[in-house]
N, C-alpha and C. Protein backbone atom coordinates (compact mmCIF):
# COMPACT_ATOMS: atom_id res chain seq x y z
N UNK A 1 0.84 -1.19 0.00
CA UNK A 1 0.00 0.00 0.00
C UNK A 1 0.88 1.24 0.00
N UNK A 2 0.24 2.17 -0.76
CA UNK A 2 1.14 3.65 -0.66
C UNK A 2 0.83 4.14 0.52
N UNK A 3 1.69 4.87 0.63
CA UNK A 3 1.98 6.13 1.78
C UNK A 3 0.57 6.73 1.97
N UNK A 4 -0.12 7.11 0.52
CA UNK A 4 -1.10 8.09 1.04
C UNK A 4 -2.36 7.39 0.85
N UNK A 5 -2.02 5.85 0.48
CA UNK A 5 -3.68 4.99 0.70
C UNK A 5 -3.66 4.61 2.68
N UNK A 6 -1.78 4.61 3.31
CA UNK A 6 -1.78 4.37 3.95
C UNK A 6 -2.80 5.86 5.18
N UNK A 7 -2.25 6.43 4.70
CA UNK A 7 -2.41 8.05 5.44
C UNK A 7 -4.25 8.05 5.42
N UNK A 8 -4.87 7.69 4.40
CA UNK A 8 -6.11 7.88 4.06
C UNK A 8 -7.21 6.79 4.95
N UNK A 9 -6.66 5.54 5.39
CA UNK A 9 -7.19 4.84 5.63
C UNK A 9 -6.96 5.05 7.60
N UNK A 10 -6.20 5.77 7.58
CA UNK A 10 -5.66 5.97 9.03
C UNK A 10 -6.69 7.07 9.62
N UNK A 11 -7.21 7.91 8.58
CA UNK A 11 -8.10 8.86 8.47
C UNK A 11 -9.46 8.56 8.91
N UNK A 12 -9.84 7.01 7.74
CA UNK A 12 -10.61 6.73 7.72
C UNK A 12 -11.36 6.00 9.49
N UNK A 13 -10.11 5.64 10.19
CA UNK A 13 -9.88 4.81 11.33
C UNK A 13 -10.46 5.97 12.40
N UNK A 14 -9.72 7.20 11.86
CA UNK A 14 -9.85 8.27 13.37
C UNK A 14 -11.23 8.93 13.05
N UNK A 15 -11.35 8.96 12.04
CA UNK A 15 -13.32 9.42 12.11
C UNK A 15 -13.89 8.81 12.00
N UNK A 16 -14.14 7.48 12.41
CA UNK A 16 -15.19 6.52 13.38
C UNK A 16 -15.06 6.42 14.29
N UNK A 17 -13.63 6.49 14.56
CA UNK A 17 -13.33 6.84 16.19
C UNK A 17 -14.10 8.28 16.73
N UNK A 18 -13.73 9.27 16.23
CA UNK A 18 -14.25 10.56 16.70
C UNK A 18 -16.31 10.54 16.48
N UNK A 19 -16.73 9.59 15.30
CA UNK A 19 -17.93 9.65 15.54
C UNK A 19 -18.48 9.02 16.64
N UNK A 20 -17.51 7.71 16.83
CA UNK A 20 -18.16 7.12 18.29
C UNK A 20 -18.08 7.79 19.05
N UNK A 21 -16.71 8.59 19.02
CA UNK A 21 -17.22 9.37 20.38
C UNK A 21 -18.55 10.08 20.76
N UNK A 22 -17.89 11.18 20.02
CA UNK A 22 -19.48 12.42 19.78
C UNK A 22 -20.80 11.02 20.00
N UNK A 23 -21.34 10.36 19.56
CA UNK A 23 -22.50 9.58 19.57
C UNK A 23 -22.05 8.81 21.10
N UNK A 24 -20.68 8.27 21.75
CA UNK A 24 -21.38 8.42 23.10
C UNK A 24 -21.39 9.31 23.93
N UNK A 25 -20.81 10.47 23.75
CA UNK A 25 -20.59 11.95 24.29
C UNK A 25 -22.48 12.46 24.42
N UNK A 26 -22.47 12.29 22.86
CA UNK A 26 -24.24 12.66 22.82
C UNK A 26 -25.60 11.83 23.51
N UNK A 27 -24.65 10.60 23.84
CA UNK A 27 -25.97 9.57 25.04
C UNK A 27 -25.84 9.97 26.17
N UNK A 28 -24.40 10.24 26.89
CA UNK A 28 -23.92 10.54 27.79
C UNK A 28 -25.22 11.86 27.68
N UNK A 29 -25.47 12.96 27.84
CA UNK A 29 -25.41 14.06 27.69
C UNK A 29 -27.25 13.94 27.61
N UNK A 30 -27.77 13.35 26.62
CA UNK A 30 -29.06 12.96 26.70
C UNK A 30 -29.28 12.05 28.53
N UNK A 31 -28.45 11.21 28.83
CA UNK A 31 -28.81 10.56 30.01
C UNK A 31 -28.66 11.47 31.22
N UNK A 32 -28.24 12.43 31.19
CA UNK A 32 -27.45 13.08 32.05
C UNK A 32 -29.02 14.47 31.89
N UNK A 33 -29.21 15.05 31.01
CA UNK A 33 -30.72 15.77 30.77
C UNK A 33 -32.04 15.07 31.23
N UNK A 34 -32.54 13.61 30.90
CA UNK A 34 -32.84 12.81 31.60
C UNK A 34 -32.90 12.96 33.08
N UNK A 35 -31.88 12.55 33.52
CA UNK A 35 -32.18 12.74 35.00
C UNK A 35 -32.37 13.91 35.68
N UNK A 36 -31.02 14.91 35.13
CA UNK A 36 -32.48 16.10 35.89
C UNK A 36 -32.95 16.31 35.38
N UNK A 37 -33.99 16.16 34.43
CA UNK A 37 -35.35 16.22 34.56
C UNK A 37 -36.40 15.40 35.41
N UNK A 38 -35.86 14.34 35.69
CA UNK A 38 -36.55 13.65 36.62
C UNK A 38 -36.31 13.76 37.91
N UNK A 39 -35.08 14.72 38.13
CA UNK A 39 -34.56 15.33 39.18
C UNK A 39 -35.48 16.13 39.95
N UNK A 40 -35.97 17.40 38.44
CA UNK A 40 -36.48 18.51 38.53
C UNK A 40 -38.06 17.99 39.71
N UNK A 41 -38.50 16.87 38.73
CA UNK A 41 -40.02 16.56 38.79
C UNK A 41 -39.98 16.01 40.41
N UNK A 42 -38.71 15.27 40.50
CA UNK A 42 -38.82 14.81 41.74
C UNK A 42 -38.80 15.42 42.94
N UNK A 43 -38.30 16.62 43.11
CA UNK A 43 -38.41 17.81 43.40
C UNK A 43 -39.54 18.66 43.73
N UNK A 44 -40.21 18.68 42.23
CA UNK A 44 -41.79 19.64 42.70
C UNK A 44 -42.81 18.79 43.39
N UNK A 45 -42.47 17.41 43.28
CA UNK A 45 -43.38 16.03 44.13
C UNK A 45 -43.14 16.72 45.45
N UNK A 46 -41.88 16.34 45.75
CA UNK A 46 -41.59 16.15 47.28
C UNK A 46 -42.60 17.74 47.64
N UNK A 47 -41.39 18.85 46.89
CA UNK A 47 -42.22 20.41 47.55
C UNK A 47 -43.71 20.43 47.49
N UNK A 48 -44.55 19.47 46.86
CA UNK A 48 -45.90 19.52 46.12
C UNK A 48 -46.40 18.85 48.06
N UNK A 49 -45.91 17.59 48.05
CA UNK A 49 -46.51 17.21 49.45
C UNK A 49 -45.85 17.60 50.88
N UNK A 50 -45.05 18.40 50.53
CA UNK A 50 -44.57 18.97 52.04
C UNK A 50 -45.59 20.24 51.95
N UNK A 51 -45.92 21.04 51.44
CA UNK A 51 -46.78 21.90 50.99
C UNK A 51 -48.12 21.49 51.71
N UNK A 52 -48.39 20.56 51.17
CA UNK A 52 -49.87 19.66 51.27
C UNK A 52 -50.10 19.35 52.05
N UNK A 53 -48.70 19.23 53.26
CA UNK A 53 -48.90 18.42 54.77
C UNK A 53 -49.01 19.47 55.22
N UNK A 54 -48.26 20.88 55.00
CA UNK A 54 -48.40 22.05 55.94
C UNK A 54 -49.83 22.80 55.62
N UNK A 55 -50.57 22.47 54.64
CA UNK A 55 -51.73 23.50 54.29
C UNK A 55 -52.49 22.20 55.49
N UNK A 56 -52.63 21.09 55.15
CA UNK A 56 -53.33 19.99 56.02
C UNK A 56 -53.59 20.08 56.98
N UNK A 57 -52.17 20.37 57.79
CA UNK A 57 -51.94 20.39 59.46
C UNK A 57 -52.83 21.52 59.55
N UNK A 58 -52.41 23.01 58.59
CA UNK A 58 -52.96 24.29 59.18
C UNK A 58 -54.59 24.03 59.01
N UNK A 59 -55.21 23.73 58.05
CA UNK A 59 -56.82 23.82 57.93
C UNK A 59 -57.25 22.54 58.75
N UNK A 60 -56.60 22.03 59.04
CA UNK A 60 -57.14 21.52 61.01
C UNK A 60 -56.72 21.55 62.10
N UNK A 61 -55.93 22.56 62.19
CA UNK A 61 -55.39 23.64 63.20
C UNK A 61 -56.68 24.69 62.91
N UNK A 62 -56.94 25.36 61.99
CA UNK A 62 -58.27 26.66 62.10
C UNK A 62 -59.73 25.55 62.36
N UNK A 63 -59.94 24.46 61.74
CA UNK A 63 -61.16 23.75 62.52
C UNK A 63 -61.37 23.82 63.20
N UNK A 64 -59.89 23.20 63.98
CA UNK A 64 -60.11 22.78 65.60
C UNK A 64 -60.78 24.29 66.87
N UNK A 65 -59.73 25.12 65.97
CA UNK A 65 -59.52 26.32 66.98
C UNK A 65 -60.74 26.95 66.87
N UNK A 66 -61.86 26.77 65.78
CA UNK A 66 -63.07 27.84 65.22
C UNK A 66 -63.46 26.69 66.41
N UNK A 67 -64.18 25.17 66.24
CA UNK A 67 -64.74 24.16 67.24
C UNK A 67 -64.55 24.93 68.47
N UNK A 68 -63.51 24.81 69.23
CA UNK A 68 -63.17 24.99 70.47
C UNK A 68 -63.59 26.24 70.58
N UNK A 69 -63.33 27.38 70.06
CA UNK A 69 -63.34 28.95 70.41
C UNK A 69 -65.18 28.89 70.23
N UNK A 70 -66.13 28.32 69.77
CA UNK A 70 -67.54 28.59 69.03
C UNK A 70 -67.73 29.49 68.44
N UNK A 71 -67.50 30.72 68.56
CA UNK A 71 -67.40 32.07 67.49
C UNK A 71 -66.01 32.43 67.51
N UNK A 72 -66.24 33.22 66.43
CA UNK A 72 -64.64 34.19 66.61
C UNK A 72 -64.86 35.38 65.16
N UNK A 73 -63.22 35.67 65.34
CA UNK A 73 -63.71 37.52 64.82
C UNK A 73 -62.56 38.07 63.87
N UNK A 74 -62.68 38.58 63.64
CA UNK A 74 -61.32 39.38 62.77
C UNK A 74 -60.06 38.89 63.04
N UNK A 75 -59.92 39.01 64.30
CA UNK A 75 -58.46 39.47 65.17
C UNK A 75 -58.23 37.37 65.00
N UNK A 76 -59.05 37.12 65.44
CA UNK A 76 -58.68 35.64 65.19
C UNK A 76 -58.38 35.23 64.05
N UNK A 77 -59.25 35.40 63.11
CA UNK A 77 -58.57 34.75 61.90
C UNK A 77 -56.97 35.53 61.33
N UNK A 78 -57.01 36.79 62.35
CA UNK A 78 -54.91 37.19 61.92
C UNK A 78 -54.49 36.08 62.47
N UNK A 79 -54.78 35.89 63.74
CA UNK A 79 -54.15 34.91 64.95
C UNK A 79 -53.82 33.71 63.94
N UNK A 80 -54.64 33.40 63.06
CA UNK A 80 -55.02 32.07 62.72
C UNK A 80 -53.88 31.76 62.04
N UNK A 81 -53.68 33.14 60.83
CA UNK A 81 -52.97 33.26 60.02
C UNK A 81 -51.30 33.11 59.80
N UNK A 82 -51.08 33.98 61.33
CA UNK A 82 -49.46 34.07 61.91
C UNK A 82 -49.53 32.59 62.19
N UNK A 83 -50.20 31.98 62.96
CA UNK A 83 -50.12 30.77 64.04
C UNK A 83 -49.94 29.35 62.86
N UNK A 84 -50.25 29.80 61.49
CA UNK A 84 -50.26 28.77 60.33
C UNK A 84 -49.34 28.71 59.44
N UNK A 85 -49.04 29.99 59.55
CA UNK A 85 -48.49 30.22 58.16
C UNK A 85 -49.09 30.50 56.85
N UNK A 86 -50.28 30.53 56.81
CA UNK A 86 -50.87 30.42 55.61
C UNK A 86 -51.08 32.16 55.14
N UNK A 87 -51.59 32.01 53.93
CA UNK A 87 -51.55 33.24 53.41
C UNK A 87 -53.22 33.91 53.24
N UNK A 88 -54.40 32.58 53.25
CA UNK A 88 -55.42 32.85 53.24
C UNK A 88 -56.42 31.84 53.83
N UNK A 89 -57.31 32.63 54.48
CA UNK A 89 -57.98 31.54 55.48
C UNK A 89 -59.48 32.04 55.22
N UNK A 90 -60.53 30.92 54.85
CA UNK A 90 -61.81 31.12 54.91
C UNK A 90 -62.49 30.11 55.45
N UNK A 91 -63.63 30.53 55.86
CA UNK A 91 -64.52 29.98 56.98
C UNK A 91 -66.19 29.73 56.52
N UNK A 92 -66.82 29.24 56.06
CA UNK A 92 -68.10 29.57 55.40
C UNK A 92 -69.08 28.81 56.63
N UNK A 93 -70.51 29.35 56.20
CA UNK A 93 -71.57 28.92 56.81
C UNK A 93 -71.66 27.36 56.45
N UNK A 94 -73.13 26.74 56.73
CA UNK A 94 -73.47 25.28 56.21
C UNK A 94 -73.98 25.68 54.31
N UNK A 95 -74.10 26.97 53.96
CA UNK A 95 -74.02 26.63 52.66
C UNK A 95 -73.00 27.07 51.62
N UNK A 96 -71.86 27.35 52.06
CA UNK A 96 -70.94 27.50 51.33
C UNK A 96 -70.46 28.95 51.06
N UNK A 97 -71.31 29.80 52.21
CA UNK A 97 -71.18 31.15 51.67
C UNK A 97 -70.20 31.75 52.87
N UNK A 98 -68.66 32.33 52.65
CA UNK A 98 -68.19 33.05 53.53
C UNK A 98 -68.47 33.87 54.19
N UNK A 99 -68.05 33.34 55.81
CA UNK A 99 -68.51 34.30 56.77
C UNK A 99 -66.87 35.04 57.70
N UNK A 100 -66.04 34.09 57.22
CA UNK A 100 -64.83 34.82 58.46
C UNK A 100 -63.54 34.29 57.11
N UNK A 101 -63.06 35.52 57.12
CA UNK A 101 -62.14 34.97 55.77
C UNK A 101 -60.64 36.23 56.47
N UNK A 102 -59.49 36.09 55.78
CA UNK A 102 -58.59 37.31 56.11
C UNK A 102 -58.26 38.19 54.84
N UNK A 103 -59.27 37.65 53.85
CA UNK A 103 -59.73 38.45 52.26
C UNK A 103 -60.77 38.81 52.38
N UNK A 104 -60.65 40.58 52.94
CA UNK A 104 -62.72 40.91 53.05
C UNK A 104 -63.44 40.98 51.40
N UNK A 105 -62.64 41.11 50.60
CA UNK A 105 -63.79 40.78 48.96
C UNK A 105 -64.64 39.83 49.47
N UNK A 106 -63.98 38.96 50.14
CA UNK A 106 -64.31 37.30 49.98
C UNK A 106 -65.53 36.87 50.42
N UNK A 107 -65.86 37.99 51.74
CA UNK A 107 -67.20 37.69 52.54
C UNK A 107 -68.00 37.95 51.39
N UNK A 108 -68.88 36.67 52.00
CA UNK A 108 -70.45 36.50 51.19
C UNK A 108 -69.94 35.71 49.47
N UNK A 109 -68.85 35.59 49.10
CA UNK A 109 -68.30 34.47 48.57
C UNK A 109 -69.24 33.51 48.43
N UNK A 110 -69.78 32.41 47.57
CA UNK A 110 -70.30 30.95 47.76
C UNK A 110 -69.19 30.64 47.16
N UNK A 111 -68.11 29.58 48.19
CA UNK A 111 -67.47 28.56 47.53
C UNK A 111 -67.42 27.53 46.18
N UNK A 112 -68.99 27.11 46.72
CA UNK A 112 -69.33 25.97 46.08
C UNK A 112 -69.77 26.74 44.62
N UNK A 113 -70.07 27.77 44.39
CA UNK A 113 -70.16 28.54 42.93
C UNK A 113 -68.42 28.92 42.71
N UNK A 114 -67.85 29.28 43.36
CA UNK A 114 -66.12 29.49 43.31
C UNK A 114 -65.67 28.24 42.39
N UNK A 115 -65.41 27.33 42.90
CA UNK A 115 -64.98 25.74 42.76
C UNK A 115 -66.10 24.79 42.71
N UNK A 116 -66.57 24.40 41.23
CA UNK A 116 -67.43 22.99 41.61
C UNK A 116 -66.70 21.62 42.43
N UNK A 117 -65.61 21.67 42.68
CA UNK A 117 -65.13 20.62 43.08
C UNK A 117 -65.78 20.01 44.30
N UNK A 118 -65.31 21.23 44.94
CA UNK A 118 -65.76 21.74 46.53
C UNK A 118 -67.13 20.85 46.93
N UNK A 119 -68.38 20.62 45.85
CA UNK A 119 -69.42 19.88 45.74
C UNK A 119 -69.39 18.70 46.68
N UNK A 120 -68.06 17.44 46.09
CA UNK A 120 -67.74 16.59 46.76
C UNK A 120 -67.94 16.23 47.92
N UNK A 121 -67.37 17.32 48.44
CA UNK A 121 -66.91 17.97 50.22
C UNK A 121 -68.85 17.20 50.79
N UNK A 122 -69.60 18.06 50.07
CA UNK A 122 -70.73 18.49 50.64
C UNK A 122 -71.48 16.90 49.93
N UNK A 123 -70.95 16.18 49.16
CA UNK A 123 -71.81 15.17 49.44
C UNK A 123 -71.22 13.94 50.01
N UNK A 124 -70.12 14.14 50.77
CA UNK A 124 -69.67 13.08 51.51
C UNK A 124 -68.34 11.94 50.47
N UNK A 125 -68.54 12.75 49.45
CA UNK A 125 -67.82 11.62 48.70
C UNK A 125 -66.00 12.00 48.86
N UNK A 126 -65.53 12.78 49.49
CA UNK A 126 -63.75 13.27 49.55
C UNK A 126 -64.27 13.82 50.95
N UNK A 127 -62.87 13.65 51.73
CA UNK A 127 -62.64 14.08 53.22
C UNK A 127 -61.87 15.58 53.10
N UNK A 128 -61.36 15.86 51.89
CA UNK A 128 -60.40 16.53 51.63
C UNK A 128 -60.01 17.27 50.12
N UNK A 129 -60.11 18.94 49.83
CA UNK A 129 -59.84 18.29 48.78
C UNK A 129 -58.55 19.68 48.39
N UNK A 130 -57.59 19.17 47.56
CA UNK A 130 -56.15 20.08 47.34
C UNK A 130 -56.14 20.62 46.00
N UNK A 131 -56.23 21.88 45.99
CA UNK A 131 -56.81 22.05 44.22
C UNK A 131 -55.19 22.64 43.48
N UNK A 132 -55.30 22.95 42.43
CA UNK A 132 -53.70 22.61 41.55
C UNK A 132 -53.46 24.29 41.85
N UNK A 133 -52.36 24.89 41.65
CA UNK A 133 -52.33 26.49 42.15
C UNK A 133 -53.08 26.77 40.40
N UNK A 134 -53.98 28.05 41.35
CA UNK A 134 -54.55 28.43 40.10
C UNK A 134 -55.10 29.90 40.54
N UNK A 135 -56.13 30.98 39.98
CA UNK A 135 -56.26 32.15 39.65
C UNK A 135 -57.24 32.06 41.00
N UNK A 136 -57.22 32.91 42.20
CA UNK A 136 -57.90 33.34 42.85
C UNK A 136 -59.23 34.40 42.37
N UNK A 137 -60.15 33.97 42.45
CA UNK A 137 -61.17 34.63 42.01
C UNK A 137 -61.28 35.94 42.10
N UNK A 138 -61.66 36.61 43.78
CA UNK A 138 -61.02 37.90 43.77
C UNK A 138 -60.18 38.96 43.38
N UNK A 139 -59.77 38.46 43.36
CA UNK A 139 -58.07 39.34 42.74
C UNK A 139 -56.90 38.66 41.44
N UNK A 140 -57.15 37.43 41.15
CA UNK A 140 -56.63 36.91 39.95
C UNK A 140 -55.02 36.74 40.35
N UNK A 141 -54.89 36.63 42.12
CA UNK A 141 -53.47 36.07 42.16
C UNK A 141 -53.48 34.44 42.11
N UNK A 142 -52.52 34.00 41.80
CA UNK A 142 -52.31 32.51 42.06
C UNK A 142 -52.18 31.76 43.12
N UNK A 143 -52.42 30.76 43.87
CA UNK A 143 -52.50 30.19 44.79
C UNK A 143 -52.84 29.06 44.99
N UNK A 144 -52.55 28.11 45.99
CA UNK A 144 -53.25 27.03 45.93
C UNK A 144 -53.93 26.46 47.42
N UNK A 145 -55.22 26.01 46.97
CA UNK A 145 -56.28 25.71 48.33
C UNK A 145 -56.44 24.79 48.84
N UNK A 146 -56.39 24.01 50.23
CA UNK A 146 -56.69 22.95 50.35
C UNK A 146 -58.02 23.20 51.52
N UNK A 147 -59.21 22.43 51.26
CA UNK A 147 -60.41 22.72 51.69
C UNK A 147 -61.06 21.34 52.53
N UNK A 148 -61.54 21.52 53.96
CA UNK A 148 -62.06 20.71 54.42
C UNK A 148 -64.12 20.66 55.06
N UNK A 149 -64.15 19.76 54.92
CA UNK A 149 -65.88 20.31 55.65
C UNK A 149 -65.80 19.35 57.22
N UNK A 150 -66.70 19.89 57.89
CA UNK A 150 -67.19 19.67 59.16
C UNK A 150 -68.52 18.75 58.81
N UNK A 151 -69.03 18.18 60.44
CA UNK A 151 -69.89 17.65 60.59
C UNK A 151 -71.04 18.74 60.05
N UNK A 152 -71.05 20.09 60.49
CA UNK A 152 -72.37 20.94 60.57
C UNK A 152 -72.38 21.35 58.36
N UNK A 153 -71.49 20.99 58.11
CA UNK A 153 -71.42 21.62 56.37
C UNK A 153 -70.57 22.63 56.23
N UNK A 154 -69.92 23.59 57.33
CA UNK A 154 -68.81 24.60 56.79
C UNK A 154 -67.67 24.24 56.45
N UNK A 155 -67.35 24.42 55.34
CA UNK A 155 -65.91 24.68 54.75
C UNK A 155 -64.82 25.56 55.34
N UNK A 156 -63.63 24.54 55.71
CA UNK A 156 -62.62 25.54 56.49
C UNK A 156 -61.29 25.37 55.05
N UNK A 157 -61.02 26.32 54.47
CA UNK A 157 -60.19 26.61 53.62
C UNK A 157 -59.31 27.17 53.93
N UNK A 158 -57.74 26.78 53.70
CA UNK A 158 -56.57 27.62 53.38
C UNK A 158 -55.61 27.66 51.87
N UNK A 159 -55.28 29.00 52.16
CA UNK A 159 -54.07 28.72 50.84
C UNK A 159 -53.20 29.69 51.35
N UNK A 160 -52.04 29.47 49.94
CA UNK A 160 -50.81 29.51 49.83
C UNK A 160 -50.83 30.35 48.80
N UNK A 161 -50.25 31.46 48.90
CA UNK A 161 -50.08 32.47 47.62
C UNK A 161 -48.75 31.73 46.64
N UNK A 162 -48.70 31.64 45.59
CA UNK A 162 -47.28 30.64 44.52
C UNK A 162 -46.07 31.55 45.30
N UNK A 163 -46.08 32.97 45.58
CA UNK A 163 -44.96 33.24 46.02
C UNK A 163 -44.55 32.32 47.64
N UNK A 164 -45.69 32.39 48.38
CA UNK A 164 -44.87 31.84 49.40
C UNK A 164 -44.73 30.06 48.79
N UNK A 165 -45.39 30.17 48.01
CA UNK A 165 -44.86 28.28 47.82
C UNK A 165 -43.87 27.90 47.77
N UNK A 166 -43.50 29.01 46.75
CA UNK A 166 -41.75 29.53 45.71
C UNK A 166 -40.92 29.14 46.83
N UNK A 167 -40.90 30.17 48.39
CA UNK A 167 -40.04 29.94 49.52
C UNK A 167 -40.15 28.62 50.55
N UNK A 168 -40.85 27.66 49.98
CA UNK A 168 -40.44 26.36 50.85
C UNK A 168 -39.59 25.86 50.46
């Protein structure tokens, strides 16, 4: 063989070499995007139910405390608010219509026209229910609610404005 069939074929050797690379450089690199992304997701899970346990604990922390206290007033539902953490707290009658909220738009609110979900609640079929962050009716901020009912039919609701979500 000549010199330059030799030279050519040596050529031919190092760019399959260099394509293997690049092609496992480029799996590498796809596997590696892959995981965090499943990183990412695994992530908004966990923050999704640590979230979910703290809205939980708090909207039966305000049950308990409305139960025990039998009425209450303004100044309580701040109390309620510091004592939770939460960013919004509502309280409705047996038909769904707000009576003690720390959003005064909110009084006289019907939930159950707010959120059909909420329905559930009131026919026994969910103990609980956690809605996806979405547009607050009032004011069109984002947030997300998790809503419980009582023996008597009132809905004890809290949420989370997306900014404070952002900081867990």
């Amino acid at each position: 063989a000549s010199f330059s069939e030799e030279i050519a074929t040596h050529m031919e050797e190092t760019t399959a070499q260099v394509l293997e690379q690049h092609n496992r450089s480029q799996y590498l690199q796809d596997v590696v995007e892959e995981i965090t992304e499943n990183v990412y997701k695994m992530q908004q899970f966990v923050a999704g139910k640590v979230m979910e346990e703290k809205m939980f604990n708090a909207v039966y922390y305000v049950k308990d405390y409305v139960k025990n206290k039998g009425t209450i007033n303004e100044e309580d539902v701040k109390k309620l608010l510091k004592e939770t953490g939460m960013d919004d707290i509502y309280i409705t009658d047996s038909q769904g219509i707000v009576k003690y909220t720390s959003n005064r738009e909110a009084i006289g609110l019907d939930l159950y026209e707010a959120d059909k979900s909420f329905l559930s609640l009131k026919e026994g079929k969910k103990e609980y229910i956690v809605t996806p962050i979405k547009i607050r009716v009032e004011d069109g901020a984002l947030f997300k609610f998790l809503v419980v009912i009582d023996e008597n039919k009132q809905l004890y609701e809290v949420g989370m404005a997306l900014d404070s979500l952002l900081k867990i």
